[in-house]
PDB file of N, CA and C in Angstrom:
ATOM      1  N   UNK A   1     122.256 126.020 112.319  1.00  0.00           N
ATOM      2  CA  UNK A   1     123.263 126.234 111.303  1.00  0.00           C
ATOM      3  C   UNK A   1     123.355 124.997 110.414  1.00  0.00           C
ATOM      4  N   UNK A   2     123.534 125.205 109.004  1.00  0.00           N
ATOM      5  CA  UNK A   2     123.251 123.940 108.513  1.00  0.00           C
ATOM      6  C   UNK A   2     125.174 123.453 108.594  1.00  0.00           C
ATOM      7  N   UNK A   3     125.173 122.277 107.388  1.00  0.00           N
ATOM      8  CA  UNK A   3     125.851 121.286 107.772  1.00  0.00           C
ATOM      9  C   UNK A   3     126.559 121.798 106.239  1.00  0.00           C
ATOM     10  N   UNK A   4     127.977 121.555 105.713  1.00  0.00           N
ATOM     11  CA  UNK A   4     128.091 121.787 104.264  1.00  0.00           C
ATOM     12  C   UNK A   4     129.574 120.656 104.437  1.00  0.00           C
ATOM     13  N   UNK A   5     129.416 120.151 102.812  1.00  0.00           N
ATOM     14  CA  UNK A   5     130.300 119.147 102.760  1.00  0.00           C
ATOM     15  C   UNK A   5     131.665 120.049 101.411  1.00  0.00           C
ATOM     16  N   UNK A   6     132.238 119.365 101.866  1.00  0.00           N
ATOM     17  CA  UNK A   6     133.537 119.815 101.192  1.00  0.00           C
ATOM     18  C   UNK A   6     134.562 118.535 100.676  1.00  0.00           C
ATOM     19  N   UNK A   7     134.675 119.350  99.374  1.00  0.00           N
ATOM     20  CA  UNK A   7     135.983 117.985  98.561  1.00  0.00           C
ATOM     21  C   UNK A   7     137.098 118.251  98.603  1.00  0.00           C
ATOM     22  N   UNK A   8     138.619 118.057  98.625  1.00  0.00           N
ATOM     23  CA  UNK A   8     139.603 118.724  98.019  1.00  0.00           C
ATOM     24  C   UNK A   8     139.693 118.483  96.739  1.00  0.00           C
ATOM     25  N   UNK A   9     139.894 119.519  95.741  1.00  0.00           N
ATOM     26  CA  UNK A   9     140.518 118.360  94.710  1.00  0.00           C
ATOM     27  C   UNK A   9     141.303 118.096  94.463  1.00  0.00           C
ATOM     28  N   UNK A  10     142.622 118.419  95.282  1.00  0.00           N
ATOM     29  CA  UNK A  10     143.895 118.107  95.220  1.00  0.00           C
ATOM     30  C   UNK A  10     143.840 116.574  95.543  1.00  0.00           C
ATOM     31  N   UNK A  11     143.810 116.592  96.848  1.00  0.00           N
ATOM     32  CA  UNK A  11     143.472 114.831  97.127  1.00  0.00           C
ATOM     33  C   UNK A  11     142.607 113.833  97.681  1.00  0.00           C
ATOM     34  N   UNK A  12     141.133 114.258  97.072  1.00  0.00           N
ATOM     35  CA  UNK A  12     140.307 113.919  97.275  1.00  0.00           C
ATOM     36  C   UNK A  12     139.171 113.793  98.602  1.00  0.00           C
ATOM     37  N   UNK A  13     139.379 114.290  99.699  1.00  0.00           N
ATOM     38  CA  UNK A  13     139.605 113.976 100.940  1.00  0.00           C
ATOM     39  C   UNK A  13     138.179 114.800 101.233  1.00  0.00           C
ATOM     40  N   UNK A  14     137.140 114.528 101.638  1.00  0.00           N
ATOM     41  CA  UNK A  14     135.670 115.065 102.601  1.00  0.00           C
ATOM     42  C   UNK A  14     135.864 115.096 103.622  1.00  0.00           C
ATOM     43  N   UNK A  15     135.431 116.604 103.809  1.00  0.00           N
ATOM     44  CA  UNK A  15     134.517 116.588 105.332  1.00  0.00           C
ATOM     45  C   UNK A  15     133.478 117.494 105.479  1.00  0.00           C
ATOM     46  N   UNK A  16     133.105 117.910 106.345  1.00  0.00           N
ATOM     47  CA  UNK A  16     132.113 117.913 106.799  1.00  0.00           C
ATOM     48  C   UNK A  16     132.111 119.448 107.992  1.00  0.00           C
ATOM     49  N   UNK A  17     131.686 120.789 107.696  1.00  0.00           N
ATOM     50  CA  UNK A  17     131.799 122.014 108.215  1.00  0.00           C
ATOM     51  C   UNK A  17     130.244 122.192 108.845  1.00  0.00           C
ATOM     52  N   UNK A  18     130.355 122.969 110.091  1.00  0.00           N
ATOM     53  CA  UNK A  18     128.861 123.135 110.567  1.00  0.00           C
ATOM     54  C   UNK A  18     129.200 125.027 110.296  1.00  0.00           C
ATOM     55  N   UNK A  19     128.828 125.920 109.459  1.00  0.00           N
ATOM     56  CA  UNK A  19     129.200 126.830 109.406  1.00  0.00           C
ATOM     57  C   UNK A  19     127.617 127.726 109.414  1.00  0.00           C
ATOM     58  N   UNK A  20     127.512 129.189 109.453  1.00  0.00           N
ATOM     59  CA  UNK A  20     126.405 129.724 109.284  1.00  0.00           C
ATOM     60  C   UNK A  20     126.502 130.033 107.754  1.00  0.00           C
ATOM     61  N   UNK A  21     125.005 130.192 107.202  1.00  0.00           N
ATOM     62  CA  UNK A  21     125.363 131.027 105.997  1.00  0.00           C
ATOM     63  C   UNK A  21     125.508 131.823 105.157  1.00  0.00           C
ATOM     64  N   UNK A  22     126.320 132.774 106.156  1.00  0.00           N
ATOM     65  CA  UNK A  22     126.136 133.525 105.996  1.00  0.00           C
ATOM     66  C   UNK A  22     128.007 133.814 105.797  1.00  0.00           C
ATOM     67  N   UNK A  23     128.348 132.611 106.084  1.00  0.00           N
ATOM     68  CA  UNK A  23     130.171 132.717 106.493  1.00  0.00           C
ATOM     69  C   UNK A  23     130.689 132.083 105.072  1.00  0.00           C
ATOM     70  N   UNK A  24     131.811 132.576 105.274  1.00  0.00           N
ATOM     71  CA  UNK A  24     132.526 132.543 104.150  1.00  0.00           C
ATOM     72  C   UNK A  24     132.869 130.952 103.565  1.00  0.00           C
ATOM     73  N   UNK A  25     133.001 130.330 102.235  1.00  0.00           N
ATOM     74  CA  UNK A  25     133.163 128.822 102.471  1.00  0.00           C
ATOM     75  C   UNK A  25     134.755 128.900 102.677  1.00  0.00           C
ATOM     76  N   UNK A  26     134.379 127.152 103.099  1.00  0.00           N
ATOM     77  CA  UNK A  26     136.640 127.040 103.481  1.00  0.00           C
ATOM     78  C   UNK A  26     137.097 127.032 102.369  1.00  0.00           C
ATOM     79  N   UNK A  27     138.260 127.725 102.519  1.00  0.00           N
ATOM     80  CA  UNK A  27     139.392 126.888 100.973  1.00  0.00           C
ATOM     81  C   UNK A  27     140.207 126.029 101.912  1.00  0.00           C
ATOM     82  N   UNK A  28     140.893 126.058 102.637  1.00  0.00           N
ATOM     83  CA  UNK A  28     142.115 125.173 102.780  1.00  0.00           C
ATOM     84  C   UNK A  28     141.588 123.619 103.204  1.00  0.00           C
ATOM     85  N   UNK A  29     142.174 122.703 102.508  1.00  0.00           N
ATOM     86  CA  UNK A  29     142.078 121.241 103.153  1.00  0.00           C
ATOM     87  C   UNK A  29     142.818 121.097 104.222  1.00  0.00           C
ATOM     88  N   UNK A  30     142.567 120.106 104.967  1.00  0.00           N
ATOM     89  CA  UNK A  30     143.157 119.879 106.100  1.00  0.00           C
ATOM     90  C   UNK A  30     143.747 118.772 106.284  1.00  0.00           C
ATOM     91  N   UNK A  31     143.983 117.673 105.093  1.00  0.00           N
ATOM     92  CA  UNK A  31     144.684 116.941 105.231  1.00  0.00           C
ATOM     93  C   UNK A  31     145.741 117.198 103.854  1.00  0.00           C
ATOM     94  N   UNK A  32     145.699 117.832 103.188  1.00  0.00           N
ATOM     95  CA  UNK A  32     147.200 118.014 102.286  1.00  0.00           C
ATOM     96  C   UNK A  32     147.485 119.706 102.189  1.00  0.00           C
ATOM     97  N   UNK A  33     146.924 120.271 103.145  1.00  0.00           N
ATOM     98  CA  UNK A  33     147.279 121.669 103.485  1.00  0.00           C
ATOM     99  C   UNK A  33     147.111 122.895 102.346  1.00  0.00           C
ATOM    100  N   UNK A  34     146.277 122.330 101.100  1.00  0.00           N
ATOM    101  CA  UNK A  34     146.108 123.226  99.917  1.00  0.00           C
ATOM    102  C   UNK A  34     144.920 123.837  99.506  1.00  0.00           C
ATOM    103  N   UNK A  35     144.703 124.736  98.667  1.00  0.00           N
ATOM    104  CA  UNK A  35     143.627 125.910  99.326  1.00  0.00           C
ATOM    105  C   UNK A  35     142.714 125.333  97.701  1.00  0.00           C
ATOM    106  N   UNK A  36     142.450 124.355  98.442  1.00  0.00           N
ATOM    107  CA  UNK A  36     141.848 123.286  96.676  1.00  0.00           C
ATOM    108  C   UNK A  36     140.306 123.156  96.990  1.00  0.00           C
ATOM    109  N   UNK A  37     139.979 123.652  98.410  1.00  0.00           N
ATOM    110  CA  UNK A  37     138.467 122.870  98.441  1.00  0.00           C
ATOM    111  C   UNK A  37     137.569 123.433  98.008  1.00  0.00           C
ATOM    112  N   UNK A  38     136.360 122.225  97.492  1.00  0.00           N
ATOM    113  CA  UNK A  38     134.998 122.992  97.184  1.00  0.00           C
ATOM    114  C   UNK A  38     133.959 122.569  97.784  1.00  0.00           C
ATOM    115  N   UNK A  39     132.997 123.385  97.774  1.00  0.00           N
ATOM    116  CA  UNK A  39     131.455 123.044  98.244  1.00  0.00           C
ATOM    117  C   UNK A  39     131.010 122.081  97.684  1.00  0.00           C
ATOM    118  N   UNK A  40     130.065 121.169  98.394  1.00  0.00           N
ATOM    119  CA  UNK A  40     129.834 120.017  97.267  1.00  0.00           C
ATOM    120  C   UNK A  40     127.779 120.301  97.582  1.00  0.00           C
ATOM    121  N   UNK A  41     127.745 119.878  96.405  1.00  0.00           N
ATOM    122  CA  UNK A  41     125.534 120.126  96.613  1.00  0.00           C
ATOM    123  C   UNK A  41     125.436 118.918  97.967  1.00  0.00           C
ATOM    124  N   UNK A  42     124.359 118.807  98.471  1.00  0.00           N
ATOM    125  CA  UNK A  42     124.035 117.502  98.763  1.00  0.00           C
ATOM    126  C   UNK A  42     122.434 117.561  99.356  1.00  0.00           C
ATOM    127  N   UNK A  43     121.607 116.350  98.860  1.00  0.00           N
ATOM    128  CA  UNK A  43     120.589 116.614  99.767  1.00  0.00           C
ATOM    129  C   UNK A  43     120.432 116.661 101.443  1.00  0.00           C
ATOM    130  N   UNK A  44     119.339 117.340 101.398  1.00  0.00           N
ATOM    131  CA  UNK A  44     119.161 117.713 103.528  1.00  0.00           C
ATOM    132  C   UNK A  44     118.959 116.255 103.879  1.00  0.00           C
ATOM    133  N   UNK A  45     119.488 116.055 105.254  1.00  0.00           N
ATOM    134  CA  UNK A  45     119.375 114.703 105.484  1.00  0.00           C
ATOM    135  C   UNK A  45     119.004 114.968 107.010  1.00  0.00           C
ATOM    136  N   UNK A  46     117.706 115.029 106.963  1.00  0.00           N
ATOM    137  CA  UNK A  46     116.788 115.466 108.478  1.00  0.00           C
ATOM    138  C   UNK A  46     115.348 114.655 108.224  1.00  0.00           C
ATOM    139  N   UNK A  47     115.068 115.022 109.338  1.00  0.00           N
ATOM    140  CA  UNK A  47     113.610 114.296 109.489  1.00  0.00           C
ATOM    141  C   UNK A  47     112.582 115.356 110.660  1.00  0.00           C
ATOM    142  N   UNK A  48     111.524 115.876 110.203  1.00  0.00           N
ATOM    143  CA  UNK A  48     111.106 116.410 111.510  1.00  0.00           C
ATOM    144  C   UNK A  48     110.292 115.657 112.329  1.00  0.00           C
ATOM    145  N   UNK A  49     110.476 115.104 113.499  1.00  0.00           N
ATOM    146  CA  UNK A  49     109.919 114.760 114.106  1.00  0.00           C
ATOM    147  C   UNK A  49     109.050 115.207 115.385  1.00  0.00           C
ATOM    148  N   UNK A  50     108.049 114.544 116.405  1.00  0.00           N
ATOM    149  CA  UNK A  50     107.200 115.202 117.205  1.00  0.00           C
ATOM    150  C   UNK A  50     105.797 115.819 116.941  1.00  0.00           C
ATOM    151  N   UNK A  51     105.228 115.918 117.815  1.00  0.00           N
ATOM    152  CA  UNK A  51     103.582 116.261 117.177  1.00  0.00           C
ATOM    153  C   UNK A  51     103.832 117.623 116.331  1.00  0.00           C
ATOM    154  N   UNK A  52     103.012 118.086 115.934  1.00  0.00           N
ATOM    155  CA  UNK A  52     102.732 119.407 114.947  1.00  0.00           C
ATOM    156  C   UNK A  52     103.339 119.403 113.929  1.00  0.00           C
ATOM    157  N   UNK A  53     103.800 118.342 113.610  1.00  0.00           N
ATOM    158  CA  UNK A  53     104.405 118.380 111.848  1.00  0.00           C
ATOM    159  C   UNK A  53     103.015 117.792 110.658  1.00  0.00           C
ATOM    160  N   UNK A  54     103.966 118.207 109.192  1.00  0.00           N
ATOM    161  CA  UNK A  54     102.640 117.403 108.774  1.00  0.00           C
ATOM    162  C   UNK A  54     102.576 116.083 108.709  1.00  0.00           C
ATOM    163  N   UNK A  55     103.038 115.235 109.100  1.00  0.00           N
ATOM    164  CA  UNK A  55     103.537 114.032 108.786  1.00  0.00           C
ATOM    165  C   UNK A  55     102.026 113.344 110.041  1.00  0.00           C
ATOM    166  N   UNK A  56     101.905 113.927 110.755  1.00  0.00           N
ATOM    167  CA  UNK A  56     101.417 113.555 112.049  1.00  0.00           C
ATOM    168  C   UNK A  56      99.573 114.047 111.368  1.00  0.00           C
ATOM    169  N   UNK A  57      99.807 115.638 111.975  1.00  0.00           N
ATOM    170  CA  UNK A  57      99.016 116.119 112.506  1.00  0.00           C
ATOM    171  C   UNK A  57      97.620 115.977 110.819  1.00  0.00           C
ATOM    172  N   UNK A  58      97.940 116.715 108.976  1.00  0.00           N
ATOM    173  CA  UNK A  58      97.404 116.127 108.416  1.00  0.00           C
ATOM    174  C   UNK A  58      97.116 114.880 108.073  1.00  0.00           C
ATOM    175  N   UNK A  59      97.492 113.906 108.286  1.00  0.00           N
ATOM    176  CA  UNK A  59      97.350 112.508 107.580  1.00  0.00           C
ATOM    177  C   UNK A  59      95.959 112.368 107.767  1.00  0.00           C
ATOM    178  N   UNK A  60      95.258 112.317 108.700  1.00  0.00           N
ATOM    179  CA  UNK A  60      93.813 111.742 108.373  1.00  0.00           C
ATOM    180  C   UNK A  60      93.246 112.835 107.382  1.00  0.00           C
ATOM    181  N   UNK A  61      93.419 113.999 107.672  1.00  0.00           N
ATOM    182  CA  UNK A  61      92.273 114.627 107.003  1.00  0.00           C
ATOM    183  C   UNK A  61      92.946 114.621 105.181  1.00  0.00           C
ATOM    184  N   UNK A  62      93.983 114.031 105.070  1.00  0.00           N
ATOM    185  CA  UNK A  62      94.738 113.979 103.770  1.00  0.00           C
ATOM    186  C   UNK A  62      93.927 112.774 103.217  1.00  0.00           C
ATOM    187  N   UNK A  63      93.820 111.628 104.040  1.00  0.00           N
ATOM    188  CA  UNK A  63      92.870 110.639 103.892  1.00  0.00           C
ATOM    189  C   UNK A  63      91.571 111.076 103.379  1.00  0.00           C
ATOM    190  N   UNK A  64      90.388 111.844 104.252  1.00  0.00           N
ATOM    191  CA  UNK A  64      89.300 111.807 104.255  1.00  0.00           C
ATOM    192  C   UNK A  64      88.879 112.670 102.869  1.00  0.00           C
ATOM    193  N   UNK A  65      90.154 113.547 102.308  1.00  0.00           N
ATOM    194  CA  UNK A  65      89.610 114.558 101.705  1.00  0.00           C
ATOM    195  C   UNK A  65      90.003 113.665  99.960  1.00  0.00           C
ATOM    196  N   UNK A  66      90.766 112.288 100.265  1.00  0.00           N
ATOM    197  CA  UNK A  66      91.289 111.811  98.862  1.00  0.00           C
ATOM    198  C   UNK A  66      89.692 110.786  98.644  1.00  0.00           C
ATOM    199  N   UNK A  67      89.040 110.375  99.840  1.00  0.00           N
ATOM    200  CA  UNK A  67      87.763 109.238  99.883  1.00  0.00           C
ATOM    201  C   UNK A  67      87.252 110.142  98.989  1.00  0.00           C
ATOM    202  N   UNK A  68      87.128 111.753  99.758  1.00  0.00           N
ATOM    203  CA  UNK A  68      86.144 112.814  99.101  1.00  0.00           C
ATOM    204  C   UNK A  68      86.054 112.681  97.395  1.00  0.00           C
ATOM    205  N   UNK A  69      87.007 112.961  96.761  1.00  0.00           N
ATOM    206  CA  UNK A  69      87.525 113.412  95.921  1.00  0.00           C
ATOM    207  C   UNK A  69      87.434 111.887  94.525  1.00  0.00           C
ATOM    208  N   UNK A  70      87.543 110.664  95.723  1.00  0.00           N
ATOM    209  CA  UNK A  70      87.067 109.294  94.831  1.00  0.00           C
ATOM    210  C   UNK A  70      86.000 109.023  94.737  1.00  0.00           C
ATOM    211  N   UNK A  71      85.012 109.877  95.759  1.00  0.00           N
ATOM    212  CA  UNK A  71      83.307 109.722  95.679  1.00  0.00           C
ATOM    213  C   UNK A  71      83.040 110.553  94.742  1.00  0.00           C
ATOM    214  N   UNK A  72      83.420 111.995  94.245  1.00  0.00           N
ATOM    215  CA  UNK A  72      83.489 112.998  93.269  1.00  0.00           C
ATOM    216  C   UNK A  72      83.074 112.503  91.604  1.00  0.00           C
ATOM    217  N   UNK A  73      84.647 111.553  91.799  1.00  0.00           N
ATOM    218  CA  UNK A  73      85.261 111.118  90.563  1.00  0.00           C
ATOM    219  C   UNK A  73      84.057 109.360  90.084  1.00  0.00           C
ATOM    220  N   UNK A  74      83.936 109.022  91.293  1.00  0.00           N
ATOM    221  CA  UNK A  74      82.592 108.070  91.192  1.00  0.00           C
ATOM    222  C   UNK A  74      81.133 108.396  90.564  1.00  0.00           C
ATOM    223  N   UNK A  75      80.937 109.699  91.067  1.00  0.00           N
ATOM    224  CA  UNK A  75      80.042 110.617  90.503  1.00  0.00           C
ATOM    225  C   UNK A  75      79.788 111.011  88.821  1.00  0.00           C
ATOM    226  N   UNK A  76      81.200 111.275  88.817  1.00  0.00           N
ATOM    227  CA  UNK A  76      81.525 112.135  87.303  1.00  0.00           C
ATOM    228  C   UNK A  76      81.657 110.480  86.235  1.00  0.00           C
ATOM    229  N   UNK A  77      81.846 109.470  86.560  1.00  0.00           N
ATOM    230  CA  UNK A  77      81.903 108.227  85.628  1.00  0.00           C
ATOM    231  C   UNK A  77      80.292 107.807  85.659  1.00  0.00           C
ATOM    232  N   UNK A  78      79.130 108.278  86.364  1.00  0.00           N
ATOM    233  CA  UNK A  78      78.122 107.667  86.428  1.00  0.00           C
ATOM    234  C   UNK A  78      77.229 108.698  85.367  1.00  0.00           C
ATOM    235  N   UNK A  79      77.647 109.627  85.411  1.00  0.00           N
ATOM    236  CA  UNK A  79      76.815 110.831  84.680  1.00  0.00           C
ATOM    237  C   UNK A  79      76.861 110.539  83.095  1.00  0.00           C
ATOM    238  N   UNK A  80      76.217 110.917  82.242  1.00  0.00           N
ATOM    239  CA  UNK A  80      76.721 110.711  80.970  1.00  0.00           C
ATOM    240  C   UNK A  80      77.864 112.182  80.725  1.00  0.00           C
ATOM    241  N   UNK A  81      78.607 111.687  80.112  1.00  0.00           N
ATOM    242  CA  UNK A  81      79.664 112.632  79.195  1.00  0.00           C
ATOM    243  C   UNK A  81      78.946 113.907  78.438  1.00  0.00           C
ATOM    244  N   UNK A  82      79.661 114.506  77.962  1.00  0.00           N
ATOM    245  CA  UNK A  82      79.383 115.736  76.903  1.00  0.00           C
ATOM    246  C   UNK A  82      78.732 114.922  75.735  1.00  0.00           C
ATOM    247  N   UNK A  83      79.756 114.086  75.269  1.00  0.00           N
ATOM    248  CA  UNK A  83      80.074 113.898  74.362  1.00  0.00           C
ATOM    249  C   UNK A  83      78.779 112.745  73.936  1.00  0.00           C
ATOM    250  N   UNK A  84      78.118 111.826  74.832  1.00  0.00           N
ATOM    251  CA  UNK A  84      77.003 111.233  74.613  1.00  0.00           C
ATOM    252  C   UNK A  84      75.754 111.889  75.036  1.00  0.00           C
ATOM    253  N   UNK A  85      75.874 112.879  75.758  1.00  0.00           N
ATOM    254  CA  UNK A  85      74.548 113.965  75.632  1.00  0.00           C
ATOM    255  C   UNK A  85      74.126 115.182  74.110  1.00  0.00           C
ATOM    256  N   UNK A  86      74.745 114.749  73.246  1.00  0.00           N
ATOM    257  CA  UNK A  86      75.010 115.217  72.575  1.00  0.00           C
ATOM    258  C   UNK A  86      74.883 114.311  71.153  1.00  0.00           C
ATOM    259  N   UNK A  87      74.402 112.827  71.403  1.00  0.00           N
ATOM    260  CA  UNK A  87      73.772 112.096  70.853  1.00  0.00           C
ATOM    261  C   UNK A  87      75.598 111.471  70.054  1.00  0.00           C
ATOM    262  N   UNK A  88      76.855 111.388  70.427  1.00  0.00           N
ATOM    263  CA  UNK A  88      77.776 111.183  69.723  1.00  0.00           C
ATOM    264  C   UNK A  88      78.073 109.691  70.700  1.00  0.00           C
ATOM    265  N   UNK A  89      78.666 108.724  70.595  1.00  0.00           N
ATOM    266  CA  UNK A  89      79.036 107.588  71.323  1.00  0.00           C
ATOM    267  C   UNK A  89      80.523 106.912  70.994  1.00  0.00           C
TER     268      UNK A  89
END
């Protein structure tokens, strides 16, 4: 269930609801008792951790395939251009 933050705007006051979402948001604050609150955006603040994420499990081959891709681009600067096969410089 995620996590959702809430403002009053009566008197300013956050917290913090673990609700599903499928549930209704709160109105009432809970520290000046008035039906003032709102949802506030916020970014996710998680991390996945443990083997089988990508963080883990691609990294080398994220590596091997960027070497790839600089040997490519090594390639394509050694060749002549269009534009000097074509007798233009």
């Amino acid at each position: 269930m995620p996590i959702y933050e809430y403002q009053c705007e009566a008197c300013n006051h956050q917290l913090e609801a673990l609700q599903k979402m499928s549930a209704e948001p709160l109105l009432r604050c809970p520290a000046c008792d008035k039906d003032r609150l709102k949802k506030l955006i916020s970014a996710a603040a998680f991390k996945l951790k443990g083997s089988g994420w990508y963080e883990t499990d691609f990294k080398n081959k994220a590596s091997s395939s960027t070497s790839s891709s600089q040997a490519e681009s090594t390639a394509a600067e050694s060749t002549p251009s269009a534009a000097s096969s074509q007798g233009v410089e």
